[in-house]
Protein backbone atom coordinates (compact mmCIF):
# COMPACT_ATOMS: atom_id res chain seq x y z
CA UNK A 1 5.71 4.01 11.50
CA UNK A 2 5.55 3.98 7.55
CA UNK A 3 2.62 1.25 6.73
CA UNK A 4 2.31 0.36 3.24
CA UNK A 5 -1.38 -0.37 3.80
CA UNK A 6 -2.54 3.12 4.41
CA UNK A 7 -2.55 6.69 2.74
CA UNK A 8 -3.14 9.78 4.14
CA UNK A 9 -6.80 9.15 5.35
CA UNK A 10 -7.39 5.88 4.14
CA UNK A 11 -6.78 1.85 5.09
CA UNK A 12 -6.64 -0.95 2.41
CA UNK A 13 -7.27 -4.57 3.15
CA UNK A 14 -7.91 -7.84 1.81
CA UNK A 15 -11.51 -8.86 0.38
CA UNK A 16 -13.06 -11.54 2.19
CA UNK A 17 -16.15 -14.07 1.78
CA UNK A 18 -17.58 -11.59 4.26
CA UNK A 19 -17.32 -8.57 2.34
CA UNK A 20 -19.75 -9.53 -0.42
CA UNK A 21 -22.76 -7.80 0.10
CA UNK A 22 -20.61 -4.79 0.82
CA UNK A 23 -19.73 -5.41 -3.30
CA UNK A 24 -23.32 -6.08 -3.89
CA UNK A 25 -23.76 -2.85 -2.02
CA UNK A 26 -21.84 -1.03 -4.52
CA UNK A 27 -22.71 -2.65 -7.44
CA UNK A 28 -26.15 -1.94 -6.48
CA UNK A 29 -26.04 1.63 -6.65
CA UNK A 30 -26.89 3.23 -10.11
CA UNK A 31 -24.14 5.86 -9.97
CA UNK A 32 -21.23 3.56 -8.57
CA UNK A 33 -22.22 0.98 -11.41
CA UNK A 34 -22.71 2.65 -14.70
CA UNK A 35 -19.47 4.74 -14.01
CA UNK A 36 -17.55 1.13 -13.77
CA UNK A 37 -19.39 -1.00 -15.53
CA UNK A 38 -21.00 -0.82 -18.92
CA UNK A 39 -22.94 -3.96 -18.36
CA UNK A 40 -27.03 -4.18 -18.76
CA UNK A 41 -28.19 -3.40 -15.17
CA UNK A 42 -30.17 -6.43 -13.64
CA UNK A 43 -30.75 -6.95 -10.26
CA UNK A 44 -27.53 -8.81 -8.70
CA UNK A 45 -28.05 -12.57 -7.01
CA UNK A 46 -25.62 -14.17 -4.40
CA UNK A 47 -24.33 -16.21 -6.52
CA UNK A 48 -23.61 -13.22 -9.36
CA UNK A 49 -21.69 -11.86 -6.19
CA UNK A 50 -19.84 -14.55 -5.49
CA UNK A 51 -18.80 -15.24 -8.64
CA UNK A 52 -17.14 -11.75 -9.22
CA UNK A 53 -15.59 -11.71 -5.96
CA UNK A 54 -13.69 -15.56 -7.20
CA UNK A 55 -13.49 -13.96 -10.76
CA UNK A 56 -11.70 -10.71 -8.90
CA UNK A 57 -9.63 -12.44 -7.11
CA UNK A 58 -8.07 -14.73 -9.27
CA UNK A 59 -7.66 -12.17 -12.26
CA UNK A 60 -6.40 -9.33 -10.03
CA UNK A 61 -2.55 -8.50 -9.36
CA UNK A 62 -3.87 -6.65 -6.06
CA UNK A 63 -7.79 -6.74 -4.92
CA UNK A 64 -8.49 -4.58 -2.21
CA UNK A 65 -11.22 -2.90 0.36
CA UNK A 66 -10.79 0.80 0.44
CA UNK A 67 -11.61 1.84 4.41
CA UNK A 68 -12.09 4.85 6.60
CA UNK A 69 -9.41 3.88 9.56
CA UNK A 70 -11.27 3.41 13.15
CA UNK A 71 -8.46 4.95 15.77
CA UNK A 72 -7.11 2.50 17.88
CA UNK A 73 -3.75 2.92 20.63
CA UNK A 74 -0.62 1.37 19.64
CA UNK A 75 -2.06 -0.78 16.70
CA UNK A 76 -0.83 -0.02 13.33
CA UNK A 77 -3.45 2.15 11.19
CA UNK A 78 -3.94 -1.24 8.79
CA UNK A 79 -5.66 -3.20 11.56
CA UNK A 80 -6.65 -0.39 13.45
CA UNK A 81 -9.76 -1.71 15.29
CA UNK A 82 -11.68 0.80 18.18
CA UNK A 83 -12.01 0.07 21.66
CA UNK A 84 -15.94 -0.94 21.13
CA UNK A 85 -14.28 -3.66 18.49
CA UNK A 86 -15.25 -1.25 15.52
CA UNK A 87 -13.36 -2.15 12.38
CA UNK A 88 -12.20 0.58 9.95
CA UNK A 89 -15.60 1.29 7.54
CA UNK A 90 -15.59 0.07 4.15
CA UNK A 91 -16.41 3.07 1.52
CA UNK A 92 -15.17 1.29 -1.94
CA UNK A 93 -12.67 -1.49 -3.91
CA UNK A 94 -9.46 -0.85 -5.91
CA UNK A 95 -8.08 -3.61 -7.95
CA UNK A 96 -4.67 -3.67 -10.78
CA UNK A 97 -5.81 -6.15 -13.81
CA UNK A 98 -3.52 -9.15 -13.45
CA UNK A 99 -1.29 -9.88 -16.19
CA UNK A 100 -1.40 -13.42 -18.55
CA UNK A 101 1.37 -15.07 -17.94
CA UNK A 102 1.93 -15.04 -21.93
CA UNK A 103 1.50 -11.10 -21.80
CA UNK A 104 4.04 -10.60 -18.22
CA UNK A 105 6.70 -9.15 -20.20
CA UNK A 106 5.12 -6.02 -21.35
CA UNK A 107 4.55 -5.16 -17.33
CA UNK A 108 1.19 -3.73 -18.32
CA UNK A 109 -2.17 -3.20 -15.42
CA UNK A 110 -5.28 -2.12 -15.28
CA UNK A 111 -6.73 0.22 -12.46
CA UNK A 112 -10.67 -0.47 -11.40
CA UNK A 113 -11.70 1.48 -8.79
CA UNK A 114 -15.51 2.24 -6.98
CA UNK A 115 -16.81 3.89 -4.70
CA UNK A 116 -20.32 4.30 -2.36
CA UNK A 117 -21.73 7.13 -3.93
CA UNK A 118 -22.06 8.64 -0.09
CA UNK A 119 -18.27 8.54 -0.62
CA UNK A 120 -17.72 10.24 -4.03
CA UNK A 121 -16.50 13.82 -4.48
CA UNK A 122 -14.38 13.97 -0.88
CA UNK A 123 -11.12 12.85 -2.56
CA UNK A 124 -11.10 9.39 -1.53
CA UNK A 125 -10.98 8.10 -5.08
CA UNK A 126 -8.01 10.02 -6.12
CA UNK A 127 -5.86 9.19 -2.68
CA UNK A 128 -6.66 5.23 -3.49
CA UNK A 129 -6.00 5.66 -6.71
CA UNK A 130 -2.44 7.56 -6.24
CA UNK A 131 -1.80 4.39 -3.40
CA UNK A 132 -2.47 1.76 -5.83
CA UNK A 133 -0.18 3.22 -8.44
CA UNK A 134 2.29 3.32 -5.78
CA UNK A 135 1.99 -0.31 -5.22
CA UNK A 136 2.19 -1.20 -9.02
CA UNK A 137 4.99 0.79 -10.12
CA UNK A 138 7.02 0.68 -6.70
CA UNK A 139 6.70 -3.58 -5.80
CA UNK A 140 4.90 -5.14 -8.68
CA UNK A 141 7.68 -3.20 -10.95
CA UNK A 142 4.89 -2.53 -13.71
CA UNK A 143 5.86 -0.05 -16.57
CA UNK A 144 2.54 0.99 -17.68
CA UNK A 145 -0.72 1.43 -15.75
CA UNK A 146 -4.10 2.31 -17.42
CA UNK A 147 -7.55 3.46 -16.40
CA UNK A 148 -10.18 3.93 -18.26
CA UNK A 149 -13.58 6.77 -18.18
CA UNK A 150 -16.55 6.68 -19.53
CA UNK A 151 -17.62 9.93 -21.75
CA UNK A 152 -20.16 10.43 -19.61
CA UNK A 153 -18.64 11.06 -16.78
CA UNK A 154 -16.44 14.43 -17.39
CA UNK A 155 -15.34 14.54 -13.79
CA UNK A 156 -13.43 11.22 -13.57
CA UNK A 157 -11.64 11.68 -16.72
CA UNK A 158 -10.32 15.68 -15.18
CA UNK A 159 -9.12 13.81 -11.71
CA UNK A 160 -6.68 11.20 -13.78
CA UNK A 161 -5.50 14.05 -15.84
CA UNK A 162 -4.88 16.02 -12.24
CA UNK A 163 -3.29 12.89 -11.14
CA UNK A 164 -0.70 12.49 -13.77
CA UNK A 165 -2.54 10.46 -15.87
CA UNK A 166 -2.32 10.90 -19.84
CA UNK A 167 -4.90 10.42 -22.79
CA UNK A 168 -3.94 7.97 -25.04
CA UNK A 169 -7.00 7.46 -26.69
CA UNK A 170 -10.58 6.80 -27.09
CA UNK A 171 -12.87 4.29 -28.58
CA UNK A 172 -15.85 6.19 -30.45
CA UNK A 173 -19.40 5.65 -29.37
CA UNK A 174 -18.29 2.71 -27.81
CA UNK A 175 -21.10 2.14 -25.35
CA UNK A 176 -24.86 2.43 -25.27
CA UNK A 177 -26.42 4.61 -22.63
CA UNK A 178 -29.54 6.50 -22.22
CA UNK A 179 -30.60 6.54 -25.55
CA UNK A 180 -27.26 7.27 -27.22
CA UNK A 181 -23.65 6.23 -27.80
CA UNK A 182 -21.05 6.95 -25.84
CA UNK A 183 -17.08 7.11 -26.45
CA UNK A 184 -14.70 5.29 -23.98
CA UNK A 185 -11.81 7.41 -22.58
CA UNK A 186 -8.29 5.75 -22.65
CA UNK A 187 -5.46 7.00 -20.38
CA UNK A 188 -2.59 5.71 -18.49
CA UNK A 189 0.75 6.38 -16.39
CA UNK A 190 4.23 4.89 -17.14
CA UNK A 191 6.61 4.41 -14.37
CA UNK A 192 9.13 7.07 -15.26
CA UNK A 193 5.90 9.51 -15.41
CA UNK A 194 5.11 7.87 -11.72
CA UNK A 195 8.64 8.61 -10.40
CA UNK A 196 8.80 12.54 -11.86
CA UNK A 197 5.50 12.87 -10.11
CA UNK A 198 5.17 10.96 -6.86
CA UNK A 199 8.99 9.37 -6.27
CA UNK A 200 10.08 12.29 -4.38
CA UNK A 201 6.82 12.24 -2.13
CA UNK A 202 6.74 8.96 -1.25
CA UNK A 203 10.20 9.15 -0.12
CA UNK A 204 10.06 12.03 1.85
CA UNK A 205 6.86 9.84 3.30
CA UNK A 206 8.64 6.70 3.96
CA UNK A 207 11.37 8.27 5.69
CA UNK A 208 9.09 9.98 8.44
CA UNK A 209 6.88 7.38 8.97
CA UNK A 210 9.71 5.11 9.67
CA UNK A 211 11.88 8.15 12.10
């Protein structure tokens, strides 16, 4: 059956009061926060965590916990739960920017994505990524969806160009990092770019899962 809350090897749920120190977790870990965050690092408190996760929620058009599905009989793969009561493993958080309501018009988002660093390199960033842009484009009826990379990180900015994404532009020695300036990357997707690339697919997709 076609399930709108999972890709090919990945589940996507709400964020709950429970999930914080999986998001302190993350935030935690050098890699996973100077590739999304170009704040000072300090050590994080509860209450910093709780914060963001209220601040996330209530500026986010969709906020949610990337998983690793646990098999479970006859249950669909979005609350797939094992027979020991395992739930599917969290590995990162995808979020779309939500839009002012002054700004709704122009049907403009923001992709923020992280991941564990344990996590990194094994394709799960790009699947969640190509799922969320599926959700914008295909039910929140955006028209443009950008994501931004750091300069330092060479690697991110190649897997949105593989995924469709295009450069629009960069801000120049933007951000301060190990002893140096750094340029931001700008890039983004509009929906008729979505629909050459992925409209096909996900049709093809949707009509199995639901045969």
């Amino acid at each position: 059956m076609y399930d709108l809350w999972r890709s090919e090897r990945l589940v996507y749920r709400a964020v709950e009061v429970e999930d914080e120190p999986f998001l302190a977790r993350i935030q935690a870990q050098a890699k996973s926060h100077l590739n999304t965050a170009p704040f000072t690092p300090k050590p994080l408190s509860k209450e910093w965590v709780k914060g963001t996760r209220e601040w996330l929620h209530d500026k986010s058009l969709i906020e949610v916990v990337i998983c690793l599905p646990v098999p479970a009989e006859d249950a669909p793969p979005s609350e797939a739960v094992s027979a020991a009561g395992e739930k599917p493993n969290p590995i990162g958080h995808v979020r779309l920017e939500d839009m002012s309501p002054n700004n709704a018009q122009h049907r403009h988002s923001e992709i923020a994505i992280s991941l564990l660093e344990e996590f990194q390199g094994k394709g799960y960033g790009g699947e969640a990524i190509k799922w969320v842009l599926r959700w914008g484009f295909k039910f929140c009826n955006l028209h443009h969806i950008a994501i931004n990379a750091f300069e330092w990180n060479p690697g991110a900015i190649r897997l949105y160009q593989r995924l469709g994404f295009v450069k629009q532009g960069v801000k120049r020695e933007f951000f301060w990092f190990g002893g140096r300036y750094w340029d931001l990357v700008m890039l983004s997707m509009l929906d008729k770019e979505w629909r050459e690339l992925y409209s096909k697919e996900e049709t093809q997709e949707m009509i199995a899962g639901m045969t």
